[in-house]
C-alpha atoms as a PDB file:
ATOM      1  CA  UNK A   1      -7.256 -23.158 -28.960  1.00  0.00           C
ATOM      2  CA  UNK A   2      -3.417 -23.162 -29.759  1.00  0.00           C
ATOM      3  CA  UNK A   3      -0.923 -21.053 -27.962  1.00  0.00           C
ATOM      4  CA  UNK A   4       2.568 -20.643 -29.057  1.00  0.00           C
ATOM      5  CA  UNK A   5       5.323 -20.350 -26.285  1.00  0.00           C
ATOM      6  CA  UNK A   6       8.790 -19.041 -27.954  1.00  0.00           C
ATOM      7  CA  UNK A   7      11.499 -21.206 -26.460  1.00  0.00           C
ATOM      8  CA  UNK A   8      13.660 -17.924 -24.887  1.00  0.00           C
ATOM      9  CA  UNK A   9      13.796 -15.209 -22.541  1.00  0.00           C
ATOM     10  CA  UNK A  10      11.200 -15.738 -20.155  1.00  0.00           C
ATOM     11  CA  UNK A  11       9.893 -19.088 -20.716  1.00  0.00           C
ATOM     12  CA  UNK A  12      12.738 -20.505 -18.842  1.00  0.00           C
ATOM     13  CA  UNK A  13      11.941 -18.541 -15.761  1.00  0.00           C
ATOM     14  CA  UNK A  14       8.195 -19.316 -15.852  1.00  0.00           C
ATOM     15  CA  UNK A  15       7.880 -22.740 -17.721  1.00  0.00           C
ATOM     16  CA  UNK A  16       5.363 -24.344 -15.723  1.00  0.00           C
ATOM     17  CA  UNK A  17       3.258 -21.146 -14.880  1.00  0.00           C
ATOM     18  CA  UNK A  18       2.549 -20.764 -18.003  1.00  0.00           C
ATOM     19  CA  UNK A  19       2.299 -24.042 -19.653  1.00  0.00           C
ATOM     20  CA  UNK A  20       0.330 -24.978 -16.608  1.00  0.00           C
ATOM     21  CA  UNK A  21      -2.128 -22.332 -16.714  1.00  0.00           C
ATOM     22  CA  UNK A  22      -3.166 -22.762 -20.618  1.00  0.00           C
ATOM     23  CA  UNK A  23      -3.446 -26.206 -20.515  1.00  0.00           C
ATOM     24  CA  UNK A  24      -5.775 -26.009 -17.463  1.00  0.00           C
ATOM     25  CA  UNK A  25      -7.735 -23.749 -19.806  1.00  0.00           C
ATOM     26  CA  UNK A  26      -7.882 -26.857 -21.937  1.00  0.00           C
ATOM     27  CA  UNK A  27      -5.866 -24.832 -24.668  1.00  0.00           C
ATOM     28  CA  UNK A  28      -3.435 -26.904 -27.159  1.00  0.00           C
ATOM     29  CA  UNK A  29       0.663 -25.320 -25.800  1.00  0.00           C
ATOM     30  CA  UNK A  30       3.094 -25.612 -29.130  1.00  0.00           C
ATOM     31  CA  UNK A  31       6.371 -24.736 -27.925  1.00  0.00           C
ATOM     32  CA  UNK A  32       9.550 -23.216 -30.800  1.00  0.00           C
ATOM     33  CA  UNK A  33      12.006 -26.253 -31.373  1.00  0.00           C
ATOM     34  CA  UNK A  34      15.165 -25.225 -29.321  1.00  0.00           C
ATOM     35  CA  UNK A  35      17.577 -22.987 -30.562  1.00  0.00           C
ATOM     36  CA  UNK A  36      19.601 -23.482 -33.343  1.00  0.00           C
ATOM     37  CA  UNK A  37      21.098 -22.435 -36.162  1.00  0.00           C
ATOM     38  CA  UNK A  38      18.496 -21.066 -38.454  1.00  0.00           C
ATOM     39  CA  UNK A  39      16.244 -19.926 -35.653  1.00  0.00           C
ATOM     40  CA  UNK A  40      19.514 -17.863 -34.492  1.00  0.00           C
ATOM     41  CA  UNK A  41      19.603 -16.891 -38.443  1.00  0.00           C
ATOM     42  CA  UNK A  42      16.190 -15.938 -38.941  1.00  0.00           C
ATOM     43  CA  UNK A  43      16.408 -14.014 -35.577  1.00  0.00           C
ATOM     44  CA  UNK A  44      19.280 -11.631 -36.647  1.00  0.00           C
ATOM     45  CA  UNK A  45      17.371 -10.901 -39.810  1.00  0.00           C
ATOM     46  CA  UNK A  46      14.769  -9.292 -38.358  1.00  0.00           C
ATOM     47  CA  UNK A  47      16.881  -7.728 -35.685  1.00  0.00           C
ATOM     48  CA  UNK A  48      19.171  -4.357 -35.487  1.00  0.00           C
ATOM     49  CA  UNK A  49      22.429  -5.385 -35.164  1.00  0.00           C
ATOM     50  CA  UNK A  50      22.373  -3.608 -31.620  1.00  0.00           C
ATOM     51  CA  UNK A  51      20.119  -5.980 -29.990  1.00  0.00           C
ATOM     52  CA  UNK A  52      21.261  -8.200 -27.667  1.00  0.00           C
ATOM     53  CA  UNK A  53      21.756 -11.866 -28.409  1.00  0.00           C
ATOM     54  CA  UNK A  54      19.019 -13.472 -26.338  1.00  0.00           C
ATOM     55  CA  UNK A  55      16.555 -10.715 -27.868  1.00  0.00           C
ATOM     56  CA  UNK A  56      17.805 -11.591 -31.635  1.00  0.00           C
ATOM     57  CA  UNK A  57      17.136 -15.669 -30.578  1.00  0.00           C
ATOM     58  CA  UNK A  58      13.683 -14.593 -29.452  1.00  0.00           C
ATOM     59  CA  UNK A  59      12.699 -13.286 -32.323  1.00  0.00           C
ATOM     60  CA  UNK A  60      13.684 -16.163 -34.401  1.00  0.00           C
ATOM     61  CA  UNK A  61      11.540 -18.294 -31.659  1.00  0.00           C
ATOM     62  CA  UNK A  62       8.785 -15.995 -32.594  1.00  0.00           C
ATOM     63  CA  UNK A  63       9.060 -16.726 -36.365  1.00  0.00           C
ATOM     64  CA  UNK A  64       9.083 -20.387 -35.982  1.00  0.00           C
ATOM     65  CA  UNK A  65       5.866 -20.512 -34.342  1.00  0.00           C
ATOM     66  CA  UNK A  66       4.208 -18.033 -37.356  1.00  0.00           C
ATOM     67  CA  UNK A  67       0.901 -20.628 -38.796  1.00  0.00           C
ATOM     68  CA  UNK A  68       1.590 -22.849 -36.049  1.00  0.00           C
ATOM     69  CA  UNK A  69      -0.799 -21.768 -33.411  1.00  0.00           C
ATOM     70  CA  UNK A  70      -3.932 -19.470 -32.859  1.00  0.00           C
ATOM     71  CA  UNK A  71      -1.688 -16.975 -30.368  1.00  0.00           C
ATOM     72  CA  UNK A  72       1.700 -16.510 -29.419  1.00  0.00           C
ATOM     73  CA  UNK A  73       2.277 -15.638 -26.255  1.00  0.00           C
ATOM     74  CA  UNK A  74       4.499 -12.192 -25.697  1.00  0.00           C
ATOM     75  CA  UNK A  75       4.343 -10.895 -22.339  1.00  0.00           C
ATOM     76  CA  UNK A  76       5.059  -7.571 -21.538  1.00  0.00           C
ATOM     77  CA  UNK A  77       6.772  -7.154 -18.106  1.00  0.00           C
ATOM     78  CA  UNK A  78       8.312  -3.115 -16.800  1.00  0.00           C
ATOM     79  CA  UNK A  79       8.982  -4.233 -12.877  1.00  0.00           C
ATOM     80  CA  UNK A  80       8.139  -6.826 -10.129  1.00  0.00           C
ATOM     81  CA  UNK A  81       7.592  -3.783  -7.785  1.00  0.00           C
ATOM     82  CA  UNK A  82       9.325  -0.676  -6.547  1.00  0.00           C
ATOM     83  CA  UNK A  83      13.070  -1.157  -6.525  1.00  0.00           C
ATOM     84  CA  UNK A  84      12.136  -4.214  -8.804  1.00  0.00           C
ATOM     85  CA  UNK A  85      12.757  -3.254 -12.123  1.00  0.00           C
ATOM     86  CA  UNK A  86      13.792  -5.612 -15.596  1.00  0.00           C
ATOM     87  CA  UNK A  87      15.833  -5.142 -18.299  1.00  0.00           C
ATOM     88  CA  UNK A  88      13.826  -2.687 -20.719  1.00  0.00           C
ATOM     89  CA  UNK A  89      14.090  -5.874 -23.869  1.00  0.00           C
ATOM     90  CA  UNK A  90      11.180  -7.394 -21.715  1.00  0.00           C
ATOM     91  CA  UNK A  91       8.955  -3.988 -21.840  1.00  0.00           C
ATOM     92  CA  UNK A  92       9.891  -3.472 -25.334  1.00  0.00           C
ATOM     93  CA  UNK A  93       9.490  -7.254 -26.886  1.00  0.00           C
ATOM     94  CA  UNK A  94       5.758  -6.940 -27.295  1.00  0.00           C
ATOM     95  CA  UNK A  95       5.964  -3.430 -29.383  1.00  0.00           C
ATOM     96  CA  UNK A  96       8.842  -5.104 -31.057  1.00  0.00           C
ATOM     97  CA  UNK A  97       7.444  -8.396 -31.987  1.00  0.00           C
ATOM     98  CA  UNK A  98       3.931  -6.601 -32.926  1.00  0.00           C
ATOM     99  CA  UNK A  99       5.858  -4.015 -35.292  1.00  0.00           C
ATOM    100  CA  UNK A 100       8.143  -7.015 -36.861  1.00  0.00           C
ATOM    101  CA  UNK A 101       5.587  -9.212 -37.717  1.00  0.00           C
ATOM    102  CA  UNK A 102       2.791  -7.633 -39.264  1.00  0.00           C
ATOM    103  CA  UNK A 103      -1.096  -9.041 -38.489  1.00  0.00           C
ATOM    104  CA  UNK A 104       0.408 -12.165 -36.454  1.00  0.00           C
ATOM    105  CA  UNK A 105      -1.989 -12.899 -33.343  1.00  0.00           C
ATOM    106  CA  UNK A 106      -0.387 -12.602 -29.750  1.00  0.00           C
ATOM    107  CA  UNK A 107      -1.963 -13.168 -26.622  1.00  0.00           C
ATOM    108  CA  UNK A 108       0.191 -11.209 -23.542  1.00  0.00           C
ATOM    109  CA  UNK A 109      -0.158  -9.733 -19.838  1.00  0.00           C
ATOM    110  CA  UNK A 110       1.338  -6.406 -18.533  1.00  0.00           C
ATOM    111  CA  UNK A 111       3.571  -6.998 -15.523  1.00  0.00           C
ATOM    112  CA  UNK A 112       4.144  -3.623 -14.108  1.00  0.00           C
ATOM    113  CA  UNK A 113       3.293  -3.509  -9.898  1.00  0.00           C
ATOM    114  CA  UNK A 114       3.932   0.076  -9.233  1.00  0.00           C
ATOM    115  CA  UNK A 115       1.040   1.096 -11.543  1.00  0.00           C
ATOM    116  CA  UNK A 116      -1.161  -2.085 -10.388  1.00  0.00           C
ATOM    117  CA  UNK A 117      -1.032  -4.326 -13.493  1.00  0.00           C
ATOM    118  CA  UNK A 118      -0.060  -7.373 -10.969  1.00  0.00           C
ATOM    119  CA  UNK A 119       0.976 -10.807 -12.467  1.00  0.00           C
ATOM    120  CA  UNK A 120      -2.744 -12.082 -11.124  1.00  0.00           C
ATOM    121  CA  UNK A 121      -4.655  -9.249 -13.037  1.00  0.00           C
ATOM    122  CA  UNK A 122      -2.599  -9.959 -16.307  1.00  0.00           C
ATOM    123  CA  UNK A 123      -3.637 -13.927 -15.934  1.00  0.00           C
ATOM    124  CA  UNK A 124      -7.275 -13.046 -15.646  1.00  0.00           C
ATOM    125  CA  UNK A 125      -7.162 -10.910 -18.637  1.00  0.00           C
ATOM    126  CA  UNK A 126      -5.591 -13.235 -20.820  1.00  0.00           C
ATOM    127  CA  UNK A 127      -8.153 -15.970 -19.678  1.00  0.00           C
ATOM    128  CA  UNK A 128     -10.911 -13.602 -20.482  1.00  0.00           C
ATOM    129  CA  UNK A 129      -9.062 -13.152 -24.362  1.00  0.00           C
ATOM    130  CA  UNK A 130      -9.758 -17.198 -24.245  1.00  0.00           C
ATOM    131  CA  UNK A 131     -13.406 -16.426 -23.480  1.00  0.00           C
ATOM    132  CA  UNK A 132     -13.387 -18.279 -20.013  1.00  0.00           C
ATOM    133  CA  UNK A 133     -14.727 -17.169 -17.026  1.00  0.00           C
ATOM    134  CA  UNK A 134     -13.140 -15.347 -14.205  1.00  0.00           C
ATOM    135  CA  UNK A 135     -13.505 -18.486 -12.215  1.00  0.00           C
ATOM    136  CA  UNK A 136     -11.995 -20.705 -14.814  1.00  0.00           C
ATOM    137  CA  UNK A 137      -9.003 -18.157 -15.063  1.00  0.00           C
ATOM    138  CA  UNK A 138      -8.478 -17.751 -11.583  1.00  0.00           C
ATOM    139  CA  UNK A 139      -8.239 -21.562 -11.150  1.00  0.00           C
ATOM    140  CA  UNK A 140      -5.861 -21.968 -13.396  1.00  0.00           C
ATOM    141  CA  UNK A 141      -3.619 -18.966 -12.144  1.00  0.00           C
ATOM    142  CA  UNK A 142      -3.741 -20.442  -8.658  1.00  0.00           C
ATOM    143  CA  UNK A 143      -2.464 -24.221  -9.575  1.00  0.00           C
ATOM    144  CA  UNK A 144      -0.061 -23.320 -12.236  1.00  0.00           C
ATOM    145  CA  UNK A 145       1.288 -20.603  -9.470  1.00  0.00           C
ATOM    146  CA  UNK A 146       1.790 -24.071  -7.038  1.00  0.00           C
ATOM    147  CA  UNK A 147       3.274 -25.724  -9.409  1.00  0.00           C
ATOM    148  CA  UNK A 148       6.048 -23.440 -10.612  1.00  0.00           C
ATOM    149  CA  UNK A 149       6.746 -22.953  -6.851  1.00  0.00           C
ATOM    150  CA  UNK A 150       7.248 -26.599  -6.422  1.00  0.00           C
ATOM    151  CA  UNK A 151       9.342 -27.070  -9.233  1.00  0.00           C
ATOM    152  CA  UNK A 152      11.191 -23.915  -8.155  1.00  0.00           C
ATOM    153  CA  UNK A 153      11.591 -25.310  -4.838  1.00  0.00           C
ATOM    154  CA  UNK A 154      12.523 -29.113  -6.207  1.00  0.00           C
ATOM    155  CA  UNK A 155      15.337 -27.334  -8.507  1.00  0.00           C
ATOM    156  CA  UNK A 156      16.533 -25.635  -5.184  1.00  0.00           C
ATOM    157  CA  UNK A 157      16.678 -29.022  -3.570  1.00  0.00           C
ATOM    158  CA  UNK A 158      18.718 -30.760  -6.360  1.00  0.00           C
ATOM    159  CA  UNK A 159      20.823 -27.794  -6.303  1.00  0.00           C
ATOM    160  CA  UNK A 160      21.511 -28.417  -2.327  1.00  0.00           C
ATOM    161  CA  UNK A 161      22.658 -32.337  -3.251  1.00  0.00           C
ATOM    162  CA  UNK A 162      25.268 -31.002  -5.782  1.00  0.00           C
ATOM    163  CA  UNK A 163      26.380 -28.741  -3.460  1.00  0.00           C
ATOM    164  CA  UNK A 164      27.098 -31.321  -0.805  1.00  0.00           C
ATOM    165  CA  UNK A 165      29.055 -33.624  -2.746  1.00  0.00           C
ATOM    166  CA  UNK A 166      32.636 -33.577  -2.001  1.00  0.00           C
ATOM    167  CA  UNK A 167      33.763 -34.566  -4.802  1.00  0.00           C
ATOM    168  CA  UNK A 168      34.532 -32.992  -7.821  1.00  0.00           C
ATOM    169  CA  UNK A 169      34.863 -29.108  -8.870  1.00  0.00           C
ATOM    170  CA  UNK A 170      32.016 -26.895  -8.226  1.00  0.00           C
ATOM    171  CA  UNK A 171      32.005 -24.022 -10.836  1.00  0.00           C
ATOM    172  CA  UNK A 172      29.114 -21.534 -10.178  1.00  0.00           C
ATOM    173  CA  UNK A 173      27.655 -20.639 -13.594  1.00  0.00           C
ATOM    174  CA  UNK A 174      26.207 -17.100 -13.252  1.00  0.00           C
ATOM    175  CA  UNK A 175      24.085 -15.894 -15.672  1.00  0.00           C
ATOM    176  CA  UNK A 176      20.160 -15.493 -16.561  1.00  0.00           C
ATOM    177  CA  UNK A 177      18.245 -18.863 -16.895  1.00  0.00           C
ATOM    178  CA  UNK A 178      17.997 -18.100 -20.876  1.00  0.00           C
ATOM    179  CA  UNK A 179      21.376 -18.038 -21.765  1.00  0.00           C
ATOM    180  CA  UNK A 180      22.400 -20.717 -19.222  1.00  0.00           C
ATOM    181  CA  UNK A 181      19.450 -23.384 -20.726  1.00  0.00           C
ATOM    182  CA  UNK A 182      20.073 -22.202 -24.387  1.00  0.00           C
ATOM    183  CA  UNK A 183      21.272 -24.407 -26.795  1.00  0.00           C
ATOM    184  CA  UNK A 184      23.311 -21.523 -28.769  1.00  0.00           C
ATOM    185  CA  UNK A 185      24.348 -19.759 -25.811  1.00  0.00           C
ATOM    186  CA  UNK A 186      25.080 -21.629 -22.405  1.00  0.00           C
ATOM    187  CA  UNK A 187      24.682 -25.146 -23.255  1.00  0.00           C
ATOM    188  CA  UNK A 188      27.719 -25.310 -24.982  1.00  0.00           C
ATOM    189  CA  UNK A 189      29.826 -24.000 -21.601  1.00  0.00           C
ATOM    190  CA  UNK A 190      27.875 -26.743 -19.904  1.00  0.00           C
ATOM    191  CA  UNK A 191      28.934 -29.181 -21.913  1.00  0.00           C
ATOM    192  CA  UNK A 192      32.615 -27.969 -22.210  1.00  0.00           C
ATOM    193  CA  UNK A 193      32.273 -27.325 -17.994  1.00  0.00           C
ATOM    194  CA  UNK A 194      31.498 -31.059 -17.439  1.00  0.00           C
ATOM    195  CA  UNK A 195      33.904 -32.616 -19.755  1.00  0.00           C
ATOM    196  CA  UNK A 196      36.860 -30.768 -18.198  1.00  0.00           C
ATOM    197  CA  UNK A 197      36.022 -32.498 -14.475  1.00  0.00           C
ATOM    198  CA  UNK A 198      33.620 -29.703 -13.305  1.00  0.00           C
ATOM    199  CA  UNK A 199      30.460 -29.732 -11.316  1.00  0.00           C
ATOM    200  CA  UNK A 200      28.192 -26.772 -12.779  1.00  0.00           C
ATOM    201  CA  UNK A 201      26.362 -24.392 -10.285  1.00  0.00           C
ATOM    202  CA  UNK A 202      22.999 -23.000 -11.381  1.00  0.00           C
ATOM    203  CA  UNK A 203      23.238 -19.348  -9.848  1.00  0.00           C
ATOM    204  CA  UNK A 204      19.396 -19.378 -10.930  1.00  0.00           C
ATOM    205  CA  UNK A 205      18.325 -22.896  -9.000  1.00  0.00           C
ATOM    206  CA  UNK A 206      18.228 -20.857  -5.027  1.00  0.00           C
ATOM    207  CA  UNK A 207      15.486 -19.139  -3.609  1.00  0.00           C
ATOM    208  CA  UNK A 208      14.981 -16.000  -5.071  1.00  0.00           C
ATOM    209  CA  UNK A 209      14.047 -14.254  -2.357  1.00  0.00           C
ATOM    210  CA  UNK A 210      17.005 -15.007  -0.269  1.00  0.00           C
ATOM    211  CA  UNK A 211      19.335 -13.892  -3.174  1.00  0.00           C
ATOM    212  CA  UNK A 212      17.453 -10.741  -3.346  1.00  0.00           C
ATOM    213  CA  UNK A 213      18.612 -10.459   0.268  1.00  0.00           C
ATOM    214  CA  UNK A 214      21.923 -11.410  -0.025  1.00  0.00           C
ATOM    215  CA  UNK A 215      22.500  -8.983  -2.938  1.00  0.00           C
ATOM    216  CA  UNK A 216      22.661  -6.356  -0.319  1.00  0.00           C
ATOM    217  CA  UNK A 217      26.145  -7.757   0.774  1.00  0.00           C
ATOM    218  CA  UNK A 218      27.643  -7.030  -2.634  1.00  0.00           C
ATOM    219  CA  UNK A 219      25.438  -4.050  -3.756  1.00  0.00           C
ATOM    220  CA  UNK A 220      22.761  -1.689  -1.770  1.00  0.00           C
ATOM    221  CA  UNK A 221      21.803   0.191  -5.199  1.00  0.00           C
ATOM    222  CA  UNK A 222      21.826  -2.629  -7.992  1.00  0.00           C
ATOM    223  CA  UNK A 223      18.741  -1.547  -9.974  1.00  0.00           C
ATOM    224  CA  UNK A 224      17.494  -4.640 -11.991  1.00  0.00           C
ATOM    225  CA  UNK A 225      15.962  -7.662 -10.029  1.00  0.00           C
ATOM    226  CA  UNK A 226      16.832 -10.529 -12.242  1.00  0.00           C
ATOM    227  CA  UNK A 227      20.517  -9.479 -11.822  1.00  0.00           C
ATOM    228  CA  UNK A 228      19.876  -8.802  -7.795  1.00  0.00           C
ATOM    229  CA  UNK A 229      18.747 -12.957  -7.740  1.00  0.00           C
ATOM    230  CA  UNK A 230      22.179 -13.709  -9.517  1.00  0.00           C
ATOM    231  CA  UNK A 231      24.488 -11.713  -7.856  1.00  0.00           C
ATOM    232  CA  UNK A 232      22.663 -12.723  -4.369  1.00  0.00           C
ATOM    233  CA  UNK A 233      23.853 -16.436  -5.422  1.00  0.00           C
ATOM    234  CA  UNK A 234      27.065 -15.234  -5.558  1.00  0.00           C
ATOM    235  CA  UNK A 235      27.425 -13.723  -2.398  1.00  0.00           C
ATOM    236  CA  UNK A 236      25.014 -17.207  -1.065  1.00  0.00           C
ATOM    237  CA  UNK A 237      27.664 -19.891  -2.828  1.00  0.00           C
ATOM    238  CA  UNK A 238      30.548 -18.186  -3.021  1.00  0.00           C
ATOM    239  CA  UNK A 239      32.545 -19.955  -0.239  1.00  0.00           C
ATOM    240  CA  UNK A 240      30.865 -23.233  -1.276  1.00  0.00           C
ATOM    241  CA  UNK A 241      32.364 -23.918  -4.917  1.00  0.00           C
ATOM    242  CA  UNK A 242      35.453 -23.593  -5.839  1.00  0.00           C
ATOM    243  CA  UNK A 243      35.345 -21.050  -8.868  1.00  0.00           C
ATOM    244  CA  UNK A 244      32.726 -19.004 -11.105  1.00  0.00           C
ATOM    245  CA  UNK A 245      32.030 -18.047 -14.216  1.00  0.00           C
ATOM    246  CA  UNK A 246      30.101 -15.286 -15.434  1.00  0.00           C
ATOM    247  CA  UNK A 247      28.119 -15.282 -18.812  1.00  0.00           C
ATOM    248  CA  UNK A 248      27.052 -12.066 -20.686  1.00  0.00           C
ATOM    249  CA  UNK A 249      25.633 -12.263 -24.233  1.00  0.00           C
ATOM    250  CA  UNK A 250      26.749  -9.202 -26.051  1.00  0.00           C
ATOM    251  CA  UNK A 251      26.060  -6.420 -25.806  1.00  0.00           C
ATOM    252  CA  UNK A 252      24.001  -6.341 -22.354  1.00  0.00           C
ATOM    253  CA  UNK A 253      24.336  -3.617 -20.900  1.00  0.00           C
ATOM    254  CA  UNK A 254      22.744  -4.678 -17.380  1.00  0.00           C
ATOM    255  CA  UNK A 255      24.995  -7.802 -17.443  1.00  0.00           C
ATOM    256  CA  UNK A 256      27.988  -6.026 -18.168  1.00  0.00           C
ATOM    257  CA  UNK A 257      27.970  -3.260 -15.380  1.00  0.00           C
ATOM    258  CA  UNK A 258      26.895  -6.193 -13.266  1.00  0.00           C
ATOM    259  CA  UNK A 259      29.500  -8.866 -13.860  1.00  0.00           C
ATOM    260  CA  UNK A 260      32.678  -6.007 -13.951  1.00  0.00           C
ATOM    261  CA  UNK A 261      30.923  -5.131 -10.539  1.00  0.00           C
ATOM    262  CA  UNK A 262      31.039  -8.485  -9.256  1.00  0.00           C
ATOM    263  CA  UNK A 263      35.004  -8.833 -10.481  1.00  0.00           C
ATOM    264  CA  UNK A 264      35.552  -5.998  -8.940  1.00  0.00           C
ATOM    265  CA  UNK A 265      33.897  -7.126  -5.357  1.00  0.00           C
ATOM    266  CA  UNK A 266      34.565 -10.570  -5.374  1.00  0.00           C
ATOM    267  CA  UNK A 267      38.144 -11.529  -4.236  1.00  0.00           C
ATOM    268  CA  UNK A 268      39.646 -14.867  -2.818  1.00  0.00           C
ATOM    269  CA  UNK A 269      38.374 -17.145  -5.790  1.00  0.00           C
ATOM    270  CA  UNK A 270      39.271 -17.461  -9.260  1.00  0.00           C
ATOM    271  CA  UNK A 271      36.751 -15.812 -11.734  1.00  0.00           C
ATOM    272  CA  UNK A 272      36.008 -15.872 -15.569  1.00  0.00           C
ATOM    273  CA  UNK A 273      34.031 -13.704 -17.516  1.00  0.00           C
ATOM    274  CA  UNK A 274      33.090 -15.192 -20.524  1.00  0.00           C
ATOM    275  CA  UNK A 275      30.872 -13.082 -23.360  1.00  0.00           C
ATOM    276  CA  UNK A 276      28.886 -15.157 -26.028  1.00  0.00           C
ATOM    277  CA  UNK A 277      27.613 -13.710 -29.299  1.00  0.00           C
ATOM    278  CA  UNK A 278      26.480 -14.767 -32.501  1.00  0.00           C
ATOM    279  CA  UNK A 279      30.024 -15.102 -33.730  1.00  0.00           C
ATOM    280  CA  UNK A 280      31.376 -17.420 -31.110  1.00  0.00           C
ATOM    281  CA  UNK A 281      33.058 -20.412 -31.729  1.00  0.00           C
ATOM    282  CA  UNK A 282      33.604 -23.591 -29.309  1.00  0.00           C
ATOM    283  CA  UNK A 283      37.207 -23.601 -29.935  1.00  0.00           C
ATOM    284  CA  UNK A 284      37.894 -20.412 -28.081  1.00  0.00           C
ATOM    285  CA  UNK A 285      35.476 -21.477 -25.296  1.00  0.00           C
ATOM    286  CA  UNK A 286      37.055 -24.894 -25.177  1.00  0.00           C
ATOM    287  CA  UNK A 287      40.642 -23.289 -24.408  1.00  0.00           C
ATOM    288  CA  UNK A 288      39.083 -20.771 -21.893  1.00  0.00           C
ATOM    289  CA  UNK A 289      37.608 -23.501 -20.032  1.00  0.00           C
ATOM    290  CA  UNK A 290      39.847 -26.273 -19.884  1.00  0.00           C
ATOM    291  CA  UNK A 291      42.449 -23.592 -19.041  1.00  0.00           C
ATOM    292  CA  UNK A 292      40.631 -22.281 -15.913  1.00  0.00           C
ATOM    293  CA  UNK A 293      39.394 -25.516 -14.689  1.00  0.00           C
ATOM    294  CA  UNK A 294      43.330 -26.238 -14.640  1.00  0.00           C
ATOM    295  CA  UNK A 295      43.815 -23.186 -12.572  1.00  0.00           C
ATOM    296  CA  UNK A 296      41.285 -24.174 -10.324  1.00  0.00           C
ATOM    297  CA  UNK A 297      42.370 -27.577 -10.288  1.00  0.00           C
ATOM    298  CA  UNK A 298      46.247 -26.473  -9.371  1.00  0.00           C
ATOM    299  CA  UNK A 299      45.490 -23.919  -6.977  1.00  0.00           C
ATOM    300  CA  UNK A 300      42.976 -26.692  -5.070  1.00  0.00           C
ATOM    301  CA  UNK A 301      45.385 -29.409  -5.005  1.00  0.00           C
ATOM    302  CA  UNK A 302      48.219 -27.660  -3.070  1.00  0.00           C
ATOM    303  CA  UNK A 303      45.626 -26.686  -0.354  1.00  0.00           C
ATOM    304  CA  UNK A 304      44.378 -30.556  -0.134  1.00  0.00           C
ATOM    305  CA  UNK A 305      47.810 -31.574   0.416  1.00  0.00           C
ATOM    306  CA  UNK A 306      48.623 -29.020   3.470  1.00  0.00           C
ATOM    307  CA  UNK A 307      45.045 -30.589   4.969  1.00  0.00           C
END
């Protein structure tokens, strides 16, 4: 059995619990080549122009992988629990994808804890869509579960080292992990990041749970609880790098209110907020960033010097 994994969205948040857990049910993974230019292409064609950039790249993922595989995988996830709730693209992409493509197969698990459809419950279903048993499925939940926690934990870790160094300039990237690991979107601020003398920050590579927390600091009400894990990084590395940057791809709503909130709250540290879409060039990002490394760079120097 074949199972197609679209290269977007989620997949960067749960790699390895999902790769894991199909190939422990000895299933065949194909994963979408990364993003580029005619996946981007074939993704706005079979978008409204209102969707969001990240949604418009999935669906080109989705495409790719059409003959490729025997399922695609297209979860459907509403909330991690009560106060937990996700950006309503990851309720919606299932309908979407089904009503898009017409008589493609997808294999999926409903994520939604308040009304009991728990990550575990969705695994076991999809194992029992493979035809393996409950023991088989639960198995494979359990170690690809372990192993997305260790890598989780190993990407904290790394993150700690970076931190620690003393040299260079630490730039906290904040953003969701599928714009920052895109190709289209984030990789190209990476790149540009690193080549003007800076250190990037993965506001995603901390424990989530402590973010969570540490959202608090910044905002008792914030709704969504992918944005609660960045903006808890903020308030967690904020007085340990020495400027961030904020990513939206337009037009997200959730990422909007979020990052003006966050350059309204934070204050003592210089701040970009950069906004990607479809249309973006890396001659206006180049500028941008080279000009607020600069920034950073002059406003750091002076304070070495009084030291």
């Amino acid at each position: 059995m074949t199972i197609g994994i679209p290269r977007a969205l989620l997949y960067y948040k749960y790699q390895y619990l999902w790769e894991v857990f199909f190939n422990e049910l000895d299933c065949r993974i194909v994963l979408s080549e990364p993003s580029n230019n005619q996946i981007l292409a074939d993704g706005i064609h079979f978008s409204i122009d209102e969707s969001c950039l990240p949604s418009k790249i999935y669906l080109g993922h989705v495409y790719s992988l059409i003959g490729q595989c025997d399922y695609i995988l297209v979860p459907r996830v509403e909330n991690l629990g009560k106060n937990e709730k996700v950006c309503v693209k990851f309720n919606g992409m299932y309908d979407i994808v089904k009503n898009t493509f017409k008589d493609i197969p997808l294999i999926y698990y409903d994520l939604d804890v308040t009304k009991g459809h728990s990550e575990l419950k969705g695994f076991l279903q999809m194992g029992r869509m493979l035809g393996k048993s409950y023991r088989q499925a639960m198995l494979a939940y359990q170690k690809a579960k372990k192993v997305q926690m260790l890598k989780d934990q190993q990407k904290a870790e790394k993150q700690l080292k970076s931190l620690n160094n003393r040299e260079g300039l630490k730039i906290l990237m904040v953003t969701h992990p599928y714009n920052i690991y895109d190709n289209l979107i984030g990789e190209p601020i990476i790149k540009l990041v690193k080549e003007s003398g800076g250190i990037p920050i993965y506001a995603d590579a901390c424990d989530s749970h402590q973010c969570i927390q540490k959202s608090e600091e910044i905002s008792k009400t914030l709704n969504w609880i992918y944005n609660k894990e960045l903006v808890g990084a903020v308030s967690l590395y904020k007085d340990q790098v020495d400027g961030i940057i904020l990513i939206t791809a337009f037009p997200c709503g959730t990422d909007s209110l979020v990052n003006d909130l966050l350059l309204r709250k934070i204050k003592g540290i210089p701040m970009s907020n950069i906004v990607v879409d479809e249309l973006s060039g890396e001659a206006g990002l180049q500028t941008r960033i080279e000009s607020f490394i600069d920034i950073i760079r002059e406003r750091k120097e002076p304070m070495c010097a009084i030291r």
